[in-house]
PDB file of N, CA and C in Angstrom:
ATOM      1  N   UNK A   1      94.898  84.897  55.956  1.00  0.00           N
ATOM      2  CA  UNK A   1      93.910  84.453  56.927  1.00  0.00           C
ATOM      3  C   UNK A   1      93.230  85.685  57.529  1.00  0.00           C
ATOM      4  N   UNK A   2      92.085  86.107  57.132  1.00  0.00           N
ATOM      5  CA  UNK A   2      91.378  86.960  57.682  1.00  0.00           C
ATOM      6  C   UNK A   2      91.323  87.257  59.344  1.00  0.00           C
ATOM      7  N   UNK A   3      91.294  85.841  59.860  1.00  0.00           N
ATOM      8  CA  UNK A   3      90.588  86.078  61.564  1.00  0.00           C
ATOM      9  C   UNK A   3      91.589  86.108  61.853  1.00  0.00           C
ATOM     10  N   UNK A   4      92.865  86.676  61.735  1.00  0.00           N
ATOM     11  CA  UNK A   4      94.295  87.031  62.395  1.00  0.00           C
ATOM     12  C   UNK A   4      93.866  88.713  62.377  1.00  0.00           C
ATOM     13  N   UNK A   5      93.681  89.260  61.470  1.00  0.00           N
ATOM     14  CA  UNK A   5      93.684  90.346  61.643  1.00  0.00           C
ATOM     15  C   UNK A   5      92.666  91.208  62.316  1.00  0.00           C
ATOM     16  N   UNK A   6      91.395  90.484  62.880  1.00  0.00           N
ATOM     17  CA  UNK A   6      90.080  90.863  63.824  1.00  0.00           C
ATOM     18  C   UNK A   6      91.258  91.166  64.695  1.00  0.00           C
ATOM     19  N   UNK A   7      91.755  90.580  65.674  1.00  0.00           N
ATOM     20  CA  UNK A   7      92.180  91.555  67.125  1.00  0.00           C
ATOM     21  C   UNK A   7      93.291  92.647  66.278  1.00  0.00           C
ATOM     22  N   UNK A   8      93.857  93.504  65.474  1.00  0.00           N
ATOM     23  CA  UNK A   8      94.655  93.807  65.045  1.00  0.00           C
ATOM     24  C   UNK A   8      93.500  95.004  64.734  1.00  0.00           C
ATOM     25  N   UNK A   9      92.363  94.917  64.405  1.00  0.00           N
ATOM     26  CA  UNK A   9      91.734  95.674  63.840  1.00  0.00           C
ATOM     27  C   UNK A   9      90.958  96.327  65.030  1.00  0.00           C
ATOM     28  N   UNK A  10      90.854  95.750  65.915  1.00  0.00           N
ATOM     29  CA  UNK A  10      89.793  96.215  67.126  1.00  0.00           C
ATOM     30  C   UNK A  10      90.827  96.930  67.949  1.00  0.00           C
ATOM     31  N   UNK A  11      92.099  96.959  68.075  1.00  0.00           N
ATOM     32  CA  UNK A  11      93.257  97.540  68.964  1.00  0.00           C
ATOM     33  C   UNK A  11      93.415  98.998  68.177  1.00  0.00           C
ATOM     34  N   UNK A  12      93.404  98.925  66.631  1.00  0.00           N
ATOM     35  CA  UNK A  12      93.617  99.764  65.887  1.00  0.00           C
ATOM     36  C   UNK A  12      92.670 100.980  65.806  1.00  0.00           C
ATOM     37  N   UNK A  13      92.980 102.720  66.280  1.00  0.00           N
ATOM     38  CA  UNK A  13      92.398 103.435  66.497  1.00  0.00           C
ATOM     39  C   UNK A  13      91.788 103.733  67.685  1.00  0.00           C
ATOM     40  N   UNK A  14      92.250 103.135  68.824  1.00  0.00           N
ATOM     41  CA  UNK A  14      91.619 103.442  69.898  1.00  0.00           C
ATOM     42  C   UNK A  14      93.236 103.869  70.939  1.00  0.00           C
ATOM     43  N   UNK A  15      92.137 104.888  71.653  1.00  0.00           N
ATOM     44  CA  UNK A  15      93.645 105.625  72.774  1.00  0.00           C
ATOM     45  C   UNK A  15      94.431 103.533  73.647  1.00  0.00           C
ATOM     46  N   UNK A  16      95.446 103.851  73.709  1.00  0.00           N
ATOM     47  CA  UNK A  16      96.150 102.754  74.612  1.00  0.00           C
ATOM     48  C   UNK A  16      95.553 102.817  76.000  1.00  0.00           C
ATOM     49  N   UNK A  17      95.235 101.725  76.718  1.00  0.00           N
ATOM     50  CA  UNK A  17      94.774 101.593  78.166  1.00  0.00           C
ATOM     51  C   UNK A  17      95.786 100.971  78.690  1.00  0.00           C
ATOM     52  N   UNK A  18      95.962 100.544  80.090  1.00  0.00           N
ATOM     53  CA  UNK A  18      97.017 100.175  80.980  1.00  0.00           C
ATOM     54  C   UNK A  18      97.062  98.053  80.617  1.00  0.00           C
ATOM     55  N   UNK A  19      95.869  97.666  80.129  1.00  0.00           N
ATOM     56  CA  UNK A  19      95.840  96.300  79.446  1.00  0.00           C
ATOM     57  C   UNK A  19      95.865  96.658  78.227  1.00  0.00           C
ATOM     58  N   UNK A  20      95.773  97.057  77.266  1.00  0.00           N
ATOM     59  CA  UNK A  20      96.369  97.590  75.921  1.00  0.00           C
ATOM     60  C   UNK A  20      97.855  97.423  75.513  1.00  0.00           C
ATOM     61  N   UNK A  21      98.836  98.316  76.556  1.00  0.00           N
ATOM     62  CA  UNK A  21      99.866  98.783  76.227  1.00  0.00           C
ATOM     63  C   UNK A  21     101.203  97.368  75.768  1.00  0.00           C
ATOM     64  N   UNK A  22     100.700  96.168  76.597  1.00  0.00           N
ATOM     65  CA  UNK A  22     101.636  95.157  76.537  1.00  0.00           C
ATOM     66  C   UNK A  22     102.880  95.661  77.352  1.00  0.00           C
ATOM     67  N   UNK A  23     104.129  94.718  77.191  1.00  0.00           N
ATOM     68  CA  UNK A  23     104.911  94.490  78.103  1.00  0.00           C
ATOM     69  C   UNK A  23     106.220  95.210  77.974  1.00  0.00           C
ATOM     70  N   UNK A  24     106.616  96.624  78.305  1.00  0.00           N
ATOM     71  CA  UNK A  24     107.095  96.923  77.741  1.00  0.00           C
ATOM     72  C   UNK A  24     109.040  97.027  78.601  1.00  0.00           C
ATOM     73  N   UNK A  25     109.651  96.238  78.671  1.00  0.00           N
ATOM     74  CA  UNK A  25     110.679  95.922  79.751  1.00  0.00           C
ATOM     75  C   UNK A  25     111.927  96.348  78.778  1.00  0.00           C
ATOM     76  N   UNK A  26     112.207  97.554  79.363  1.00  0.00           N
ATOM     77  CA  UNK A  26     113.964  97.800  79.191  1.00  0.00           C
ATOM     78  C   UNK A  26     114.813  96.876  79.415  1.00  0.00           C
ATOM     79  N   UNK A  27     115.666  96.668  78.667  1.00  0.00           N
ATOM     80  CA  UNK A  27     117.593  96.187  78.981  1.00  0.00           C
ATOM     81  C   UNK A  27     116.960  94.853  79.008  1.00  0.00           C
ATOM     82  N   UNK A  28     115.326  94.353  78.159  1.00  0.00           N
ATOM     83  CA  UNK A  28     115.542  92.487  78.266  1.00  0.00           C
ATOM     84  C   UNK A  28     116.219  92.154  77.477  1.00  0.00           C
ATOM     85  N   UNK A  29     117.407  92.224  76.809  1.00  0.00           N
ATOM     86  CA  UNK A  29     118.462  91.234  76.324  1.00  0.00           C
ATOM     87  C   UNK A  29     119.682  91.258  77.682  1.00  0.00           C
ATOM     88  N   UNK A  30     120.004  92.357  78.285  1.00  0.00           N
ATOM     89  CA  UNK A  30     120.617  92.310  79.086  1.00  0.00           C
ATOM     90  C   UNK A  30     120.081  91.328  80.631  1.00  0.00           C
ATOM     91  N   UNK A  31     118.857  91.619  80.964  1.00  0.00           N
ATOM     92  CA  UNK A  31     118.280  90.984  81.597  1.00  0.00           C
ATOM     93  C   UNK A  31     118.604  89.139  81.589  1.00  0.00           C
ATOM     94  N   UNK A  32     118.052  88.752  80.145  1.00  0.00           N
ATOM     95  CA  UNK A  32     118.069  87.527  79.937  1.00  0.00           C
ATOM     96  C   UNK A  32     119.757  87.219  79.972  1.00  0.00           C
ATOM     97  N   UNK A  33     120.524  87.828  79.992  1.00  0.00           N
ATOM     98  CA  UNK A  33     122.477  87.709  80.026  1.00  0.00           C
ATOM     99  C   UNK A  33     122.622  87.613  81.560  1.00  0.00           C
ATOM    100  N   UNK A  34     122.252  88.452  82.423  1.00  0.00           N
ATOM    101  CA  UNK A  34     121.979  88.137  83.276  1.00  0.00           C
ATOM    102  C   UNK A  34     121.386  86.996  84.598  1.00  0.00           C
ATOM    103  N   UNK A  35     120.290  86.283  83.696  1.00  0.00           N
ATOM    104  CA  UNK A  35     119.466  85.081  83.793  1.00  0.00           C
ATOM    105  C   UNK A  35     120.364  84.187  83.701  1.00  0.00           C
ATOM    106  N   UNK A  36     120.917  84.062  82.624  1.00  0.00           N
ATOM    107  CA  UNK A  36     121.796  82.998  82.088  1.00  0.00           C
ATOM    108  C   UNK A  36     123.227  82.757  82.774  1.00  0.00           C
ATOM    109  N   UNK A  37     123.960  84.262  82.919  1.00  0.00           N
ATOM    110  CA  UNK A  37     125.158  84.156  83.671  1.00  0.00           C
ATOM    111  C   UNK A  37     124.901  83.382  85.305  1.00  0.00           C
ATOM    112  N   UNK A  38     123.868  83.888  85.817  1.00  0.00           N
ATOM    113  CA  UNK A  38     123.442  83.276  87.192  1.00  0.00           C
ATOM    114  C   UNK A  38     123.316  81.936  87.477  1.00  0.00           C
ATOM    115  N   UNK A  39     122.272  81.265  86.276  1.00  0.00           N
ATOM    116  CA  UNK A  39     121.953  80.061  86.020  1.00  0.00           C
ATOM    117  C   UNK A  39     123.387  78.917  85.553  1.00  0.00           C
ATOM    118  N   UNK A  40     124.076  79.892  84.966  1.00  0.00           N
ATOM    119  CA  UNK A  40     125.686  78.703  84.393  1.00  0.00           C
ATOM    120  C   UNK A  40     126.430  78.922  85.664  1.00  0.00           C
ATOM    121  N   UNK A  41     126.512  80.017  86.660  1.00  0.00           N
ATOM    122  CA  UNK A  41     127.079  79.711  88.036  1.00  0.00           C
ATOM    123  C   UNK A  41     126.557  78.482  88.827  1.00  0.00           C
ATOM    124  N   UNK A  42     124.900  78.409  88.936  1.00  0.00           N
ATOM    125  CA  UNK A  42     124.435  77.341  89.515  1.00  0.00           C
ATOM    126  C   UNK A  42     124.782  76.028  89.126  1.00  0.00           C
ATOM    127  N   UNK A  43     124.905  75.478  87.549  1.00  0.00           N
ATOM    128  CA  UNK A  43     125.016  74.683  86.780  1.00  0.00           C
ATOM    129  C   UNK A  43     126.390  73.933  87.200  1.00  0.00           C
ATOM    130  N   UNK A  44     127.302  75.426  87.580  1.00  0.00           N
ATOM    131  CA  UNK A  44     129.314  75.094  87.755  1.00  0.00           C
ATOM    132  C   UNK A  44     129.403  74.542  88.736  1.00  0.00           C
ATOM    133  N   UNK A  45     128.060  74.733  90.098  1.00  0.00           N
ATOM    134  CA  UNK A  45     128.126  74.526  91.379  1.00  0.00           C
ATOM    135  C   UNK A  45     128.691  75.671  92.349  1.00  0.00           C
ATOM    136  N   UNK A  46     128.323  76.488  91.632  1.00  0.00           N
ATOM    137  CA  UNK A  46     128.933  77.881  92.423  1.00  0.00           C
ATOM    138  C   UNK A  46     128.123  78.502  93.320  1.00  0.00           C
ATOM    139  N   UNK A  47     127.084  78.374  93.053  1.00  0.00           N
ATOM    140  CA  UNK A  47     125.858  78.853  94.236  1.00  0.00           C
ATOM    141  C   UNK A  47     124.526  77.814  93.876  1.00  0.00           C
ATOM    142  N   UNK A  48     123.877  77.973  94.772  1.00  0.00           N
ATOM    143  CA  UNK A  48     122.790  77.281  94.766  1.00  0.00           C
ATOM    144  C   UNK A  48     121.372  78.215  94.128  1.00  0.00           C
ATOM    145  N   UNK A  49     120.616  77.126  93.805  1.00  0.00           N
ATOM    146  CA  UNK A  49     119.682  77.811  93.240  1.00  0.00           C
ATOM    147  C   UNK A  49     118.975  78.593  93.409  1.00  0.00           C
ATOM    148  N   UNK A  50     118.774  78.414  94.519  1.00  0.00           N
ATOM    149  CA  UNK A  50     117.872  79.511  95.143  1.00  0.00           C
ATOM    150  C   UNK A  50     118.913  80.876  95.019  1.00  0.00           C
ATOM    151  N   UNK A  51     120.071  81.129  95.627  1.00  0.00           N
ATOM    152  CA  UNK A  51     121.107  82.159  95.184  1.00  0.00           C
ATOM    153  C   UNK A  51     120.898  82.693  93.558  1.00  0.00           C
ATOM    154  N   UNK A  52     121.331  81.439  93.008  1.00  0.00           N
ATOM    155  CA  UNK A  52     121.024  82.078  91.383  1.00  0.00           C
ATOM    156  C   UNK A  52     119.895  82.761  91.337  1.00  0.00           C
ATOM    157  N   UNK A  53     118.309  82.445  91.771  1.00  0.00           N
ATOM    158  CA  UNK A  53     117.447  83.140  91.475  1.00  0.00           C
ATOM    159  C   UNK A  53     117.662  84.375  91.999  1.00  0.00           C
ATOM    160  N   UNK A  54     117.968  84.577  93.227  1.00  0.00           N
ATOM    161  CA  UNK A  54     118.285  85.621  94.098  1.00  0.00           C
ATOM    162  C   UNK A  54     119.169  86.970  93.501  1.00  0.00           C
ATOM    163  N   UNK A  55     120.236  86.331  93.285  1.00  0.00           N
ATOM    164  CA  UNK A  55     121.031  86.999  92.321  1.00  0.00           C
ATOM    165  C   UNK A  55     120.637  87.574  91.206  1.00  0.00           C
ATOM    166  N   UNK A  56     119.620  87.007  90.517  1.00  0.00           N
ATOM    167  CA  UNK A  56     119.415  86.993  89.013  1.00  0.00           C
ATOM    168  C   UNK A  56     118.119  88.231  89.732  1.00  0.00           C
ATOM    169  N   UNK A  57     117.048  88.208  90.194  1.00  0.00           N
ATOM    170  CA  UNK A  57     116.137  89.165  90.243  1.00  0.00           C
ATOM    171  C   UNK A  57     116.850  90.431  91.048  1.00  0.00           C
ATOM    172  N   UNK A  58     117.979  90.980  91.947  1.00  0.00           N
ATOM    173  CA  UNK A  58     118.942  91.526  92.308  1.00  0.00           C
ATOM    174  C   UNK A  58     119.402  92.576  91.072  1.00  0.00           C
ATOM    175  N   UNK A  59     120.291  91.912  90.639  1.00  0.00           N
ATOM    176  CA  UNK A  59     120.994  91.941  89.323  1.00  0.00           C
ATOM    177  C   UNK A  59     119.919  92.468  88.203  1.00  0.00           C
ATOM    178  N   UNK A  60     118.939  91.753  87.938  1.00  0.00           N
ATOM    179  CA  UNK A  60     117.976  92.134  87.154  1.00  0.00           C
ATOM    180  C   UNK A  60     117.101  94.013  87.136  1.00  0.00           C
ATOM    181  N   UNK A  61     116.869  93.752  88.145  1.00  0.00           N
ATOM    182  CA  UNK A  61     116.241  95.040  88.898  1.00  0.00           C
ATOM    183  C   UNK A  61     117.217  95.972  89.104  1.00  0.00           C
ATOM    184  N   UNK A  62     118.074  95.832  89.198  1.00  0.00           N
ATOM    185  CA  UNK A  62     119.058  96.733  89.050  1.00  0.00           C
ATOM    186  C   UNK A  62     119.058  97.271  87.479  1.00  0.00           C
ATOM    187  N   UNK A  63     119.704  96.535  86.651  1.00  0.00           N
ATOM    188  CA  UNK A  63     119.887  96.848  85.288  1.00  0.00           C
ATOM    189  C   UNK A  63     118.742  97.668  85.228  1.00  0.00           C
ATOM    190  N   UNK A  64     116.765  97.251  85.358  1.00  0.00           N
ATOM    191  CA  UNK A  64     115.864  97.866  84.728  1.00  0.00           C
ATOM    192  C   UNK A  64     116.229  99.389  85.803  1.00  0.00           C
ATOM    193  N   UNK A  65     116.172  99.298  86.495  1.00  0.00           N
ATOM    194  CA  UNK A  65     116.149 100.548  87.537  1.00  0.00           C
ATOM    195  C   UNK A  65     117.243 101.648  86.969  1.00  0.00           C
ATOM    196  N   UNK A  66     118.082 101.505  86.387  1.00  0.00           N
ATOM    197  CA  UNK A  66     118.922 102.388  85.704  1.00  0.00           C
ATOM    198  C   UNK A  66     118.912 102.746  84.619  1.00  0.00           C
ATOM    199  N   UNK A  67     118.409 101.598  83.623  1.00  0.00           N
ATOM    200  CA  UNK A  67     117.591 101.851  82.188  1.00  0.00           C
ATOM    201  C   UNK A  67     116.948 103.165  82.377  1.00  0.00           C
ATOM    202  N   UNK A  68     115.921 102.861  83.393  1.00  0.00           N
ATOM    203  CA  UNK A  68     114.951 104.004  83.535  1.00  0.00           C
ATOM    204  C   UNK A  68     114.929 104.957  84.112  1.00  0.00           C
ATOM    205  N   UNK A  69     116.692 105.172  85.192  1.00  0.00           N
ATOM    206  CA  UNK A  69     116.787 106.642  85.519  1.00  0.00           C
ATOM    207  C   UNK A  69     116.337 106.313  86.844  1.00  0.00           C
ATOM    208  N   UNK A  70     116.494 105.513  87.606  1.00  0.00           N
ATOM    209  CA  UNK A  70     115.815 105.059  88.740  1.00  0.00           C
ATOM    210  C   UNK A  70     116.925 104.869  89.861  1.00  0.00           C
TER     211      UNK A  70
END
């Protein structure tokens, strides 16, 4: 299929810009283990949801913050 490769071709050869670069997130498998461990606490009745989220962006930000030396 040709018109798959138009945006592939227009990205190609040009310096990266700050909308260019895409998404580039350390430790997301750990992250998403994270997500999940929080979310099966909520599920057990161990904290509430709002906690799980709490926990989970906590927890989350942590992991990336050390990935990166932070």
């Amino acid at each position: 299929n040709p018109a798959r490769e138009i945006p592939i071709q227009q990205m190609m050869g040009k310096a990266p810009t700050e909308n260019s670069k895409g998404v580039r997130l350390v430790n997301l498998p750990q992250v998403r283990d994270i997500q999940n461990e929080e979310f099966e606490k909520m599920l057990a009745g161990q904290q509430t949801a709002q906690q799980a989220l709490d926990n989970a962006v906590e927890r989350g930000n942590k992991a990336i913050q050390e990935a990166i030396g932070n």
